[in-house]
N, C-alpha and C. Protein backbone atom coordinates (compact mmCIF):
# COMPACT_ATOMS: atom_id res chain seq x y z
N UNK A 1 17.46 8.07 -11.01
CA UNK A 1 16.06 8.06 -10.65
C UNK A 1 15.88 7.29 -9.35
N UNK A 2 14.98 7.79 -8.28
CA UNK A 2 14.40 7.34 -7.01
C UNK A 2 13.19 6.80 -7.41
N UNK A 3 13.03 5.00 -6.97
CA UNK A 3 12.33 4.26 -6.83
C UNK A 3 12.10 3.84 -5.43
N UNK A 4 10.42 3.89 -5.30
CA UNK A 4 10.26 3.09 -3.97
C UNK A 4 9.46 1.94 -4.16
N UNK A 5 9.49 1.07 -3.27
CA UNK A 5 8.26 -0.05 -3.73
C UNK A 5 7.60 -0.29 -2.62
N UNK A 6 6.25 -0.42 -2.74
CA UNK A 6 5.53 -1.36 -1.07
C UNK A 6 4.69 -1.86 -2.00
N UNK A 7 3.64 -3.06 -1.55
CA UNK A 7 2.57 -3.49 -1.76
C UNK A 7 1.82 -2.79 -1.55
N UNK A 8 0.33 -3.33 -2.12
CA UNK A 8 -0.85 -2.46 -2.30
C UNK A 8 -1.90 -2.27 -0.63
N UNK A 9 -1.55 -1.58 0.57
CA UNK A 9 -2.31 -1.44 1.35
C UNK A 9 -3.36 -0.61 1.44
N UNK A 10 -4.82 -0.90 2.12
CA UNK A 10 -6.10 -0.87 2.07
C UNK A 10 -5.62 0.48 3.32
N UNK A 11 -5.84 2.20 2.45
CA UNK A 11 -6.20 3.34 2.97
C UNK A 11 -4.26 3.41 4.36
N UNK A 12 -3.17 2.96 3.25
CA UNK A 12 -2.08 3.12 3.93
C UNK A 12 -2.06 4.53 5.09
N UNK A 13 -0.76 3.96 5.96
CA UNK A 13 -0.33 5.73 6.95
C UNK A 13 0.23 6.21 6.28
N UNK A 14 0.57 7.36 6.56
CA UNK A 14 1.23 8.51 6.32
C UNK A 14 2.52 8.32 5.97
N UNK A 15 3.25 7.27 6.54
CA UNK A 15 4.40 6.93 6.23
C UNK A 15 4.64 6.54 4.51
N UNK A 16 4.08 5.47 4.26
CA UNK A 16 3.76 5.14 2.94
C UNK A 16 3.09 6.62 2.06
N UNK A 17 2.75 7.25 2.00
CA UNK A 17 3.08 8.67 1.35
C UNK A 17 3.98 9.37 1.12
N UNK A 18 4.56 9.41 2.85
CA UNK A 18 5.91 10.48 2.70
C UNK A 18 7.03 9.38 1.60
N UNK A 19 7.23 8.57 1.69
CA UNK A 19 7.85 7.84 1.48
C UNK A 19 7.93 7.65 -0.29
N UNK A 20 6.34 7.72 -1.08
CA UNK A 20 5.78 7.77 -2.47
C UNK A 20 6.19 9.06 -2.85
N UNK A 21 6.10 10.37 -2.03
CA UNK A 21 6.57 11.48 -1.96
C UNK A 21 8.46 11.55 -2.35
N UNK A 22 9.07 11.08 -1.71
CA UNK A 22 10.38 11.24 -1.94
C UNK A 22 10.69 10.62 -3.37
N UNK A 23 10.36 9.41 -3.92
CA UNK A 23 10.41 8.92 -4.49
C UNK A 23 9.70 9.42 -5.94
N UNK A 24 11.07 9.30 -6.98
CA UNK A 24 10.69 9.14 -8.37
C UNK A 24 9.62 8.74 -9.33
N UNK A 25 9.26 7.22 -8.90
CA UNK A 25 8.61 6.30 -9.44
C UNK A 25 8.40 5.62 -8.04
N UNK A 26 7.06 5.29 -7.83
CA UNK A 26 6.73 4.24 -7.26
C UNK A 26 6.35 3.04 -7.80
N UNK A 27 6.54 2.04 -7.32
CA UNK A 27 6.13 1.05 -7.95
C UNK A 27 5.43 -0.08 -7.02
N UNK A 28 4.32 0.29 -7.46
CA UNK A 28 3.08 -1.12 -6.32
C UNK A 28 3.25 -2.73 -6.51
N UNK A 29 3.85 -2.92 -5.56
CA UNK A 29 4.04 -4.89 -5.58
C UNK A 29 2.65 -5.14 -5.76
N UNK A 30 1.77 -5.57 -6.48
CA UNK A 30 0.66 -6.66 -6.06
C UNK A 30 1.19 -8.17 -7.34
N UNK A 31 2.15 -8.46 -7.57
CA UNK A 31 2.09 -9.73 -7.78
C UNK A 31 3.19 -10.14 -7.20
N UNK A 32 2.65 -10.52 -5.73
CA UNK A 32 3.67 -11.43 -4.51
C UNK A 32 2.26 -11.60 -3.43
N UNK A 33 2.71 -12.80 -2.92
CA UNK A 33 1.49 -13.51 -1.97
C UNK A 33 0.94 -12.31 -1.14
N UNK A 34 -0.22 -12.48 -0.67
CA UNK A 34 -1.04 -12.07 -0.28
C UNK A 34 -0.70 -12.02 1.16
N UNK A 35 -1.09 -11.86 2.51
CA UNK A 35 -0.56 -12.32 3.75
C UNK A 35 -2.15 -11.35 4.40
N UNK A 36 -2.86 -12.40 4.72
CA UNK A 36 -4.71 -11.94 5.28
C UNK A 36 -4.12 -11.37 6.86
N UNK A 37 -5.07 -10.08 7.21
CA UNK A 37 -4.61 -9.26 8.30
C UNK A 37 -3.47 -8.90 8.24
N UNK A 38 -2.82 -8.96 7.64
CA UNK A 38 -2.10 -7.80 7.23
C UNK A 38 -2.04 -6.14 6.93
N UNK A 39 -1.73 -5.33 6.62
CA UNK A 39 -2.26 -3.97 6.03
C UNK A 39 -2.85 -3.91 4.83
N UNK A 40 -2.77 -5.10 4.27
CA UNK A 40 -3.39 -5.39 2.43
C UNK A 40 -4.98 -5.23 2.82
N UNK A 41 -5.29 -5.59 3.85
CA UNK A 41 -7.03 -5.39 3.47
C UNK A 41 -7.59 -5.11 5.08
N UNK A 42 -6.68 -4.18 5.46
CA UNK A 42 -7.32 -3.61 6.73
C UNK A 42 -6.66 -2.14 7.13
N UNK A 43 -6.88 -1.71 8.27
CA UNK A 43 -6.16 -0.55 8.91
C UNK A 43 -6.62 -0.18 9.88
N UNK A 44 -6.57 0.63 10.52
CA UNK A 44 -6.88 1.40 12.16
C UNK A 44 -6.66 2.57 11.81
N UNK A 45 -7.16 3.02 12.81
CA UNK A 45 -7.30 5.04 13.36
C UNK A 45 -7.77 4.74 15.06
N UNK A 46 -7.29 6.00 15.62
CA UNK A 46 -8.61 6.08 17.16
C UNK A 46 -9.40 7.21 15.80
N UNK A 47 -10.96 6.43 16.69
CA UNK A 47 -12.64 7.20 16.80
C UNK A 47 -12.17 8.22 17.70
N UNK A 48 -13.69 9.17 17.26
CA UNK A 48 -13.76 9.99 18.05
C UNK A 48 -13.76 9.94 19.65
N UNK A 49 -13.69 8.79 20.05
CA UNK A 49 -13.89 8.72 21.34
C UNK A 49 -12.44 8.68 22.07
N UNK A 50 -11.24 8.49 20.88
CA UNK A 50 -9.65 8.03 21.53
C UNK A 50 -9.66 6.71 21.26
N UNK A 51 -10.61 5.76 21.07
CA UNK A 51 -10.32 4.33 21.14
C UNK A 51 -9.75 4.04 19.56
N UNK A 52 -8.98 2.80 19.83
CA UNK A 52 -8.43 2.15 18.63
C UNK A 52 -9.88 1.40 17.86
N UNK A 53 -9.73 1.66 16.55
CA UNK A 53 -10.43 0.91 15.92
C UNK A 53 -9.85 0.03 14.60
N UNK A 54 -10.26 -0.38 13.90
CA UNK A 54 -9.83 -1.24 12.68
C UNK A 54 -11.01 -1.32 11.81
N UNK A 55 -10.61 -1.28 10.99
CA UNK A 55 -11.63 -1.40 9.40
C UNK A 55 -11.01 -2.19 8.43
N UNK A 56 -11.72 -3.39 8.28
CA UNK A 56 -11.48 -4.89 7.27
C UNK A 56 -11.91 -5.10 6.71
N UNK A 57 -11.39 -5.34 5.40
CA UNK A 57 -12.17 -6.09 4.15
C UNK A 57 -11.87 -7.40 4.04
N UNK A 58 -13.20 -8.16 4.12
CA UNK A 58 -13.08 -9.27 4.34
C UNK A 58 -12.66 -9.90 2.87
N UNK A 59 -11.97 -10.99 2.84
CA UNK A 59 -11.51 -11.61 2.05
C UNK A 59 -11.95 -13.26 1.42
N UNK A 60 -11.66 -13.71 0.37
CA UNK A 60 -12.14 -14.53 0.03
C UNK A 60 -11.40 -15.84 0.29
N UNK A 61 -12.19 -17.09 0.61
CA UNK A 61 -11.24 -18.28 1.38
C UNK A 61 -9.87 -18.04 0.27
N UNK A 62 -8.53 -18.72 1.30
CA UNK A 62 -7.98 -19.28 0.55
C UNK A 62 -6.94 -18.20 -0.13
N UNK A 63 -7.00 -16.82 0.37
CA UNK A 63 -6.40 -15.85 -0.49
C UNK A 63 -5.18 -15.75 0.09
N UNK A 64 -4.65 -16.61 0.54
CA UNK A 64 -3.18 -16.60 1.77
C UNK A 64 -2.28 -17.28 0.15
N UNK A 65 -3.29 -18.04 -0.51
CA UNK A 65 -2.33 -18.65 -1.68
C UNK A 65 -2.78 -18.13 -3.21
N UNK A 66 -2.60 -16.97 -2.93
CA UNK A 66 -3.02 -16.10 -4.27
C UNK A 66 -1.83 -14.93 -3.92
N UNK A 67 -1.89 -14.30 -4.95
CA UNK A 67 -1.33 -12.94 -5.01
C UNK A 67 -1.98 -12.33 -5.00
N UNK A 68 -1.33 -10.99 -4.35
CA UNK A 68 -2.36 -9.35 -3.90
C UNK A 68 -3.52 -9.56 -5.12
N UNK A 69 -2.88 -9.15 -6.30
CA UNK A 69 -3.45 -8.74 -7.54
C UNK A 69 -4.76 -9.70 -7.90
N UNK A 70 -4.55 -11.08 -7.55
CA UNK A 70 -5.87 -11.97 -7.62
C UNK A 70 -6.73 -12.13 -6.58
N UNK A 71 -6.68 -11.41 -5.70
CA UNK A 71 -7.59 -11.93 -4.22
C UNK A 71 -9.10 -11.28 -4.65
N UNK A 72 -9.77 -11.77 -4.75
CA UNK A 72 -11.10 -11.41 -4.24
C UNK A 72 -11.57 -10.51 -3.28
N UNK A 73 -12.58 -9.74 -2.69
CA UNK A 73 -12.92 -9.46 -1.48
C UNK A 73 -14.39 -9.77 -0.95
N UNK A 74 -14.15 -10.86 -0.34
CA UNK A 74 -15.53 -11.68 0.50
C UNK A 74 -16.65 -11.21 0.37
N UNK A 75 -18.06 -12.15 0.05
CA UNK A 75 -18.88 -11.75 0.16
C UNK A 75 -19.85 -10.99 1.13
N UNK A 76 -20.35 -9.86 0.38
CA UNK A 76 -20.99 -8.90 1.45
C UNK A 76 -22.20 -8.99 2.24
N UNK A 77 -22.04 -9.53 3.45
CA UNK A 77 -22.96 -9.80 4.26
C UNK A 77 -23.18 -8.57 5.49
N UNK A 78 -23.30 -7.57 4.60
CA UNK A 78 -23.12 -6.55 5.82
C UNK A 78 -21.97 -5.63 6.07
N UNK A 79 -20.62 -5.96 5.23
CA UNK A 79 -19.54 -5.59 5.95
C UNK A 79 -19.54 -3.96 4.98
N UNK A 80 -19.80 -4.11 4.34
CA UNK A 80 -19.59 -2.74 3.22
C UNK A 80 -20.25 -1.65 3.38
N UNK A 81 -21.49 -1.64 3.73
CA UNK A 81 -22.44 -0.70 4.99
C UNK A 81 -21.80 -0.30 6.14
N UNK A 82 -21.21 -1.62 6.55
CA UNK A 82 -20.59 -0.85 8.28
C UNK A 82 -19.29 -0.39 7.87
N UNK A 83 -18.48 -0.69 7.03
CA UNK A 83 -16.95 0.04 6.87
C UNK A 83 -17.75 1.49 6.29
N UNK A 84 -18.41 1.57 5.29
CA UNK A 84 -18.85 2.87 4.78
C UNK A 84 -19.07 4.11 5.74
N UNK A 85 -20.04 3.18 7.01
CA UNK A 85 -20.46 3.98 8.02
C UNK A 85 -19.25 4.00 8.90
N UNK A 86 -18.23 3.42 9.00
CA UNK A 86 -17.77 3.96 9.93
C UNK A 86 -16.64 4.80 10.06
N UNK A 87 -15.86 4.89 8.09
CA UNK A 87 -15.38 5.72 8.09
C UNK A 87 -15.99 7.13 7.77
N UNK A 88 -17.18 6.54 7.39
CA UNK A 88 -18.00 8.48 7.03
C UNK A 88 -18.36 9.48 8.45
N UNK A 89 -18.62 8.25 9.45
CA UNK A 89 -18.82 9.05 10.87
C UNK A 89 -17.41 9.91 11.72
N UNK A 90 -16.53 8.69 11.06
CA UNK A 90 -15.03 8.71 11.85
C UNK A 90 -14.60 10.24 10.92
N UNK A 91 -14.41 10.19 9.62
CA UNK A 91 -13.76 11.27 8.87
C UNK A 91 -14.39 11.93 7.88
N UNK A 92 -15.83 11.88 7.51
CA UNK A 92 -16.26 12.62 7.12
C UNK A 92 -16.10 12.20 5.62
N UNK A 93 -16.02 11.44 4.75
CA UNK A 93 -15.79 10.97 3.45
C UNK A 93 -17.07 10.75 2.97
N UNK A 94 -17.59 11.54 1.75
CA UNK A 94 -18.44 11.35 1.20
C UNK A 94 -19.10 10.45 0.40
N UNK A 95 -20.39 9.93 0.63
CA UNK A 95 -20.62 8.75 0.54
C UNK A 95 -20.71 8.28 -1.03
N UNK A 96 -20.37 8.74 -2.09
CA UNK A 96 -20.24 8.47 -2.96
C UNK A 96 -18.78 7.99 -3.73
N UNK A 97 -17.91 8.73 -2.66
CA UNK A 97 -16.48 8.85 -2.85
C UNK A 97 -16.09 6.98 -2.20
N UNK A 98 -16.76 6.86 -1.03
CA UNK A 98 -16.50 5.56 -0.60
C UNK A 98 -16.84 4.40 -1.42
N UNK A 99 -18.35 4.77 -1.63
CA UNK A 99 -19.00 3.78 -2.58
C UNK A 99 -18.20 3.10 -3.73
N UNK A 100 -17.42 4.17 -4.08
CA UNK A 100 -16.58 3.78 -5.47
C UNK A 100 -15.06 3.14 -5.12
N UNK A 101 -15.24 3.72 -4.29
CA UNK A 101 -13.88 2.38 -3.21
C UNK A 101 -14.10 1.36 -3.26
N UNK A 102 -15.35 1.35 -2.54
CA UNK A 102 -15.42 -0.42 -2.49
C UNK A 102 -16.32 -1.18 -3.71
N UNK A 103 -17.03 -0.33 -4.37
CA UNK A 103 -17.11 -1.28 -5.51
C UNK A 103 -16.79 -2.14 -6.12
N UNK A 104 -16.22 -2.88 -5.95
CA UNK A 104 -15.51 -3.84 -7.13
C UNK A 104 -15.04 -5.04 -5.87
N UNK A 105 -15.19 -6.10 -6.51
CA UNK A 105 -15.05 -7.37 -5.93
C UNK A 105 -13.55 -7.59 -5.90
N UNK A 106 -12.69 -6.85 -6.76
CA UNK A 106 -10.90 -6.92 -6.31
C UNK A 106 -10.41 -6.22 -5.48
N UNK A 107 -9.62 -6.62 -4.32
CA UNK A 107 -8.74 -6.37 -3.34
C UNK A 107 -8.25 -5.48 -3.57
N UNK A 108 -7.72 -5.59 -4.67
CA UNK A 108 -6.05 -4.56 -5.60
C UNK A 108 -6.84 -3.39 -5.51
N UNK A 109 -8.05 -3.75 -6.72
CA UNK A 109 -8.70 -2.09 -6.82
C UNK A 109 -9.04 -1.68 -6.17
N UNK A 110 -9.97 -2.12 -4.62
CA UNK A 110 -10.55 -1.10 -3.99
C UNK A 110 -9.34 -0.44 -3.52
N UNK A 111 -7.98 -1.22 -2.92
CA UNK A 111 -6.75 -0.64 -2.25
C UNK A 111 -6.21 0.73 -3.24
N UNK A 112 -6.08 0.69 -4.13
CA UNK A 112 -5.63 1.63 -5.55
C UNK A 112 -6.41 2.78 -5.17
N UNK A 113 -7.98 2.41 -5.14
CA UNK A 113 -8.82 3.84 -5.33
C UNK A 113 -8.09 4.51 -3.81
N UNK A 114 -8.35 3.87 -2.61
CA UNK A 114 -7.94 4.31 -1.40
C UNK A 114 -6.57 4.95 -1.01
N UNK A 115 -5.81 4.20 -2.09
CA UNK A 115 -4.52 5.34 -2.09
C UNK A 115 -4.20 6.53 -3.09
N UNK A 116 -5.89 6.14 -4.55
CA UNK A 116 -5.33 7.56 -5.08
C UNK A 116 -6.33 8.49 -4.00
N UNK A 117 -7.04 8.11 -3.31
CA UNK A 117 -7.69 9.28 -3.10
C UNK A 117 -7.14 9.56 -1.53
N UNK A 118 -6.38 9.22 -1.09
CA UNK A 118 -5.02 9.77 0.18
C UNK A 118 -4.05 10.58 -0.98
N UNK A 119 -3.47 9.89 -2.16
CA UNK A 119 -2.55 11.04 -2.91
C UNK A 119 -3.27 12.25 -3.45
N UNK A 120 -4.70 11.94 -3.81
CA UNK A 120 -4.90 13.65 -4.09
C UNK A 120 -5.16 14.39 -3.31
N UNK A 121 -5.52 13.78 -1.64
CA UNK A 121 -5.64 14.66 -0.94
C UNK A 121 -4.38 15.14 0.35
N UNK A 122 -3.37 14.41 -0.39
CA UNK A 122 -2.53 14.92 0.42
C UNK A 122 -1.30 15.64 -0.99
N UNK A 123 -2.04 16.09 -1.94
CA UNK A 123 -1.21 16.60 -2.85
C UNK A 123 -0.33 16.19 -3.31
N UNK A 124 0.26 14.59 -3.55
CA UNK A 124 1.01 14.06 -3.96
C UNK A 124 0.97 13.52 -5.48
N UNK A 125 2.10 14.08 -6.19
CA UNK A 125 2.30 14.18 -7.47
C UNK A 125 3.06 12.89 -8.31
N UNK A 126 3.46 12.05 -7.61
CA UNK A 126 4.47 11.18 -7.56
C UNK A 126 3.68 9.85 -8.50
N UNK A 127 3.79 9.59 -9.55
CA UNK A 127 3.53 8.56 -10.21
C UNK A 127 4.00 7.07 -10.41
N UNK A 128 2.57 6.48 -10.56
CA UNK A 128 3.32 5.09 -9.94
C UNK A 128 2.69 3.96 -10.99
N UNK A 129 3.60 2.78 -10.63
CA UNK A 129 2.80 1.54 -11.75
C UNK A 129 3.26 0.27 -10.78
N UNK A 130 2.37 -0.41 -11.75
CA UNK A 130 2.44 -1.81 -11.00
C UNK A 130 3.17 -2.93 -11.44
N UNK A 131 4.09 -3.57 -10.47
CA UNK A 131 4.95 -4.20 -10.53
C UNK A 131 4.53 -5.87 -11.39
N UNK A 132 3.36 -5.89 -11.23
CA UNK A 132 2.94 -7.26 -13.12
C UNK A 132 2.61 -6.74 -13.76
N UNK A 133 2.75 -5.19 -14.13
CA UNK A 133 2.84 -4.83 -15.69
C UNK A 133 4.29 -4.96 -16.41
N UNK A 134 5.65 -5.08 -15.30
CA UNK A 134 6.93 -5.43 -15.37
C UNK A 134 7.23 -6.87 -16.04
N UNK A 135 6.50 -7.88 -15.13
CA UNK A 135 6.31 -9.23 -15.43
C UNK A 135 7.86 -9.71 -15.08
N UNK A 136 8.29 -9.33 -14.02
CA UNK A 136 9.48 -9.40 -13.10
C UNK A 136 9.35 -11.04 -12.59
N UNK A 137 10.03 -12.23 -12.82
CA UNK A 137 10.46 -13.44 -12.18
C UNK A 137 11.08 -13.50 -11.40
N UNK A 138 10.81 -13.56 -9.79
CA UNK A 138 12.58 -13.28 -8.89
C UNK A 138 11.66 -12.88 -7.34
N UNK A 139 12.34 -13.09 -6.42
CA UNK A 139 11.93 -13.01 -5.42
C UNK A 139 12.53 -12.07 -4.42
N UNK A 140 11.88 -12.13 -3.47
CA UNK A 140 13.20 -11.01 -2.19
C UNK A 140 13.79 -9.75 -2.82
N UNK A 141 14.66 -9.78 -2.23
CA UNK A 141 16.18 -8.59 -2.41
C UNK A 141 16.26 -8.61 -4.32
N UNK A 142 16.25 -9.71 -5.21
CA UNK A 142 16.36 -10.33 -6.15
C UNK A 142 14.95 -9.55 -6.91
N UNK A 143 13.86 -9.73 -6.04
CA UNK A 143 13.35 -9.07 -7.12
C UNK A 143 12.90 -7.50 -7.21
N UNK A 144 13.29 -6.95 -6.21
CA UNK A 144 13.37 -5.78 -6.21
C UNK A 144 14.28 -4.52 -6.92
N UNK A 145 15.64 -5.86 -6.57
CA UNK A 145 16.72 -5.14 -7.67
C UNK A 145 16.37 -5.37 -9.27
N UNK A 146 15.71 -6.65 -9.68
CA UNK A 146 15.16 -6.53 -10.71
C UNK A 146 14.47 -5.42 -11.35
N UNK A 147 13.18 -4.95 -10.48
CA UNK A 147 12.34 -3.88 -10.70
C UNK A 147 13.17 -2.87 -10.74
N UNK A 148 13.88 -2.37 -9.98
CA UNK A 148 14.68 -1.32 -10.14
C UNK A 148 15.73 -1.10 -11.04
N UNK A 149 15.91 -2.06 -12.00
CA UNK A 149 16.69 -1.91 -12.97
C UNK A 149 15.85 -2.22 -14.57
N UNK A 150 14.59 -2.55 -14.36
CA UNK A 150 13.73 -2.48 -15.29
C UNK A 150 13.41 -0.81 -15.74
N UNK A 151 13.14 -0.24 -14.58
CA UNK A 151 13.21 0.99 -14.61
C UNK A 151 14.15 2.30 -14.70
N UNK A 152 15.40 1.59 -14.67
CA UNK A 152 16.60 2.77 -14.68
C UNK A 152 16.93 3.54 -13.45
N UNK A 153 16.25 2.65 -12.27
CA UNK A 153 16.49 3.58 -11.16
C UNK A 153 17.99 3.37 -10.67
N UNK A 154 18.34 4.41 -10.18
CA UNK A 154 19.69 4.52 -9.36
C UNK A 154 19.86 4.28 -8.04
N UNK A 155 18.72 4.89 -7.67
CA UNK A 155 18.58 4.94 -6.21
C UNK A 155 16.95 3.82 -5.45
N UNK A 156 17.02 3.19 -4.84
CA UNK A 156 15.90 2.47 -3.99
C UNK A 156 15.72 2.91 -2.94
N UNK A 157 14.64 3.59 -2.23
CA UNK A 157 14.31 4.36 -1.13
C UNK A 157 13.51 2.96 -0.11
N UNK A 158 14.07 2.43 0.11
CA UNK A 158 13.84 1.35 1.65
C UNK A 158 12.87 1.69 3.19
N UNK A 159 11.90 1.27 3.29
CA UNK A 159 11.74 1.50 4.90
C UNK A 159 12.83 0.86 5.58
N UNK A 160 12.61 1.50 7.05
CA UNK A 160 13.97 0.94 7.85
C UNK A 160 13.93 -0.06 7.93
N UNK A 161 12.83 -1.29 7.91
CA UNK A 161 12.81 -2.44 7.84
C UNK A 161 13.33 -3.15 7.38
N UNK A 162 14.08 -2.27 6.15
CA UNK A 162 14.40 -2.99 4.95
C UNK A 162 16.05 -3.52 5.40
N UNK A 163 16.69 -3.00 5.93
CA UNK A 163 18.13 -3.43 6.55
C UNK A 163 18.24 -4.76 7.26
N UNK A 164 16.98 -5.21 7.98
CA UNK A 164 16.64 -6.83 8.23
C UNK A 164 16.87 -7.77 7.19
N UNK A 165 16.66 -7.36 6.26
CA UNK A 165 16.12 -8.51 5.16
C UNK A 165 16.38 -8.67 3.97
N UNK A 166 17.06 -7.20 3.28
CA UNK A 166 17.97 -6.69 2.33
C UNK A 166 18.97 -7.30 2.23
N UNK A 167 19.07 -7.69 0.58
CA UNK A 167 20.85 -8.01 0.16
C UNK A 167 21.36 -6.90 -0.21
N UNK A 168 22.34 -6.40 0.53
CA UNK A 168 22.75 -4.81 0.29
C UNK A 168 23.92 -5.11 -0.66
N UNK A 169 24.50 -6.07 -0.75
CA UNK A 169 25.28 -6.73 -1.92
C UNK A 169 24.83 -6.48 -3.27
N UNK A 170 23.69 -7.23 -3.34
CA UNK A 170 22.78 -7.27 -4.59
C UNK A 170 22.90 -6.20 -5.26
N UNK A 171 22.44 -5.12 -4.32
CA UNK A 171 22.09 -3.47 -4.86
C UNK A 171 23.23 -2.85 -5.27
N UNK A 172 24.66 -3.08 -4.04
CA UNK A 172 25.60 -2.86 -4.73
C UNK A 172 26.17 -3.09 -5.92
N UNK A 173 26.48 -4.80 -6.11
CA UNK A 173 26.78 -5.10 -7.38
C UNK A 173 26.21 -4.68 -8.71
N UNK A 174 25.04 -3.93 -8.51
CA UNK A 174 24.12 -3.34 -9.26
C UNK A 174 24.14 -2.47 -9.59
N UNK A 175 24.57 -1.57 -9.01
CA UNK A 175 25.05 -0.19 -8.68
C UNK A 175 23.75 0.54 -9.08
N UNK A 176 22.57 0.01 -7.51
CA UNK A 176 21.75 0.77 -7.01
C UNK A 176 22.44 1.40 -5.81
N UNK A 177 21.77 2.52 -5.28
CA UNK A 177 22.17 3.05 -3.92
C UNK A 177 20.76 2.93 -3.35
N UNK A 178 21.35 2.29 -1.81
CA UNK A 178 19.91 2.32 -0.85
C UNK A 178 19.74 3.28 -0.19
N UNK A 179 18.97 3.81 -0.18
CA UNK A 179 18.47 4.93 1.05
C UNK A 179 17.36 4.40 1.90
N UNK A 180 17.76 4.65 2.92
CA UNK A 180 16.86 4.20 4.05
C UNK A 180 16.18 5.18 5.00
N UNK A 181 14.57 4.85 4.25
CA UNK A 181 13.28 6.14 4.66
C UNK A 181 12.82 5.79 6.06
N UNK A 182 12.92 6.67 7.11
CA UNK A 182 12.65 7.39 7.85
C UNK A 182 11.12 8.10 8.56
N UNK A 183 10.09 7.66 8.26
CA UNK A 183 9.02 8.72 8.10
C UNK A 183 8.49 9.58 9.28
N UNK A 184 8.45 10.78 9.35
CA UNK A 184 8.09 11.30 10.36
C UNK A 184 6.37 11.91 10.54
N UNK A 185 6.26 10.71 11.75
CA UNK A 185 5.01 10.59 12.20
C UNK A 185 4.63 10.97 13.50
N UNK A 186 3.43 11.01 14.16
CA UNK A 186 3.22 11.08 15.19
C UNK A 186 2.67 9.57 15.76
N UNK A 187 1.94 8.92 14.56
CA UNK A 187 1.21 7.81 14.65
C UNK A 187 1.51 7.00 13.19
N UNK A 188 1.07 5.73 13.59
CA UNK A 188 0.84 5.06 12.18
C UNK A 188 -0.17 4.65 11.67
N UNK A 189 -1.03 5.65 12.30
CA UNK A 189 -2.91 5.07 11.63
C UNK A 189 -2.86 5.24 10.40
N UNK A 190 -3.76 5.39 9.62
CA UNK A 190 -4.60 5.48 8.28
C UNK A 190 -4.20 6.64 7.96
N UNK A 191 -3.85 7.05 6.43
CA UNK A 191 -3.59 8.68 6.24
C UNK A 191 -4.78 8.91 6.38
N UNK A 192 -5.76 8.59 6.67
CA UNK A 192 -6.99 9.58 6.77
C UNK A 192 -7.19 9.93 7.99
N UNK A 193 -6.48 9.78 8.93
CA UNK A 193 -6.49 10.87 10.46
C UNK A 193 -5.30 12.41 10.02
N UNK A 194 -4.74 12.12 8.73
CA UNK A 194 -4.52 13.32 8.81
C UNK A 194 -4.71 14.20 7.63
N UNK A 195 -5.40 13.88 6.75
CA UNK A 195 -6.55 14.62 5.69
C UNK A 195 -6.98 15.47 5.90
């Protein structure tokens, strides 16, 4: 079995699909620290105009020392109106469909709704769970091979990143095999420039 893992990012690229796509089982990190501006609670596209933009969910103090899965998302002084509006102008998402995105005062969930609704619209069948329903102790390289052997996987599907920072030992002695994903893009905006 092909396992992939990433954390929970807010309306991921395309890459992080193709990638859920190849893969068996996905499995969503949200219990490992949080890291604010990051892809966990933001993203970009160019507007219609060509310019770069970004869309953020603001976060609650202090969430640099929480995990994904506990963060809050900041109180709304405005910001949930203008992200609404500016992806409904930018791509056309119906305003009820958003609404239910951002509903909810957790990080995790609004990120969840935003990637099931990139997997149903990019037809992706690929089923996934979350890595503290495992209740995995272990960190790094360590805890990945963990997860992946909670699950019976054989194989771990890696971004290229992953060769930086990977104990390829680990996986061996394990007798996981790494594969190292590739994604072919034009860009790395938001899957919703290509919906």
């Amino acid at each position: 079995m092909k396992v992939a893992i990433h954390q929970p990012e807010h309306f991921p690229y395309l890459g992080y699909f193709q990638k859920m796509e190849k893969a068996d089982l996905f499995i969503i990190l949200d219990d490992v620290k949080f890291k604010k501006n990051n892809f966990q609670n933001r993203n970009r596209f160019l507007n219609k105009s060509g310019k770069e933009e970004w869309f953020t969910l603001p976060v609650e103090k202090k969430a640099n020392s929480k995990l994904i899965k506990d963060v809050k998302i900041g109180q709304d002084f405005g910001w949930k109106k203008k992200i609404i509006k500016q992806i409904n102008i930018n791509f056309g998402l119906d305003l009820d469909i958003l609404n239910n995105i951002y509903n909810s005062d957790s990080l995790c969930i609004s990120n969840l709704r935003s990637i099931d609704y990139c997997r149903l619209n990019l037809n992706i069948q690929t089923p996934y769970i979350m890595s503290s329903d495992l209740n995995i102790k272990a960190s790094k390289s360590d805890l990945l091979v963990k997860l992946c052997k909670e699950v019976n996987a054989t194989h771990y599907i890696s971004g290229s990143g992953g060769t930086e920072y990977l104990d390829m030992n680990l996986f061996v002695s394990n007798k996981i095999h790494i594969e190292i994903f590739n994604p072919k893009l034009k860009d790395y905006y938001t899957a919703l420039c290509h919906i």
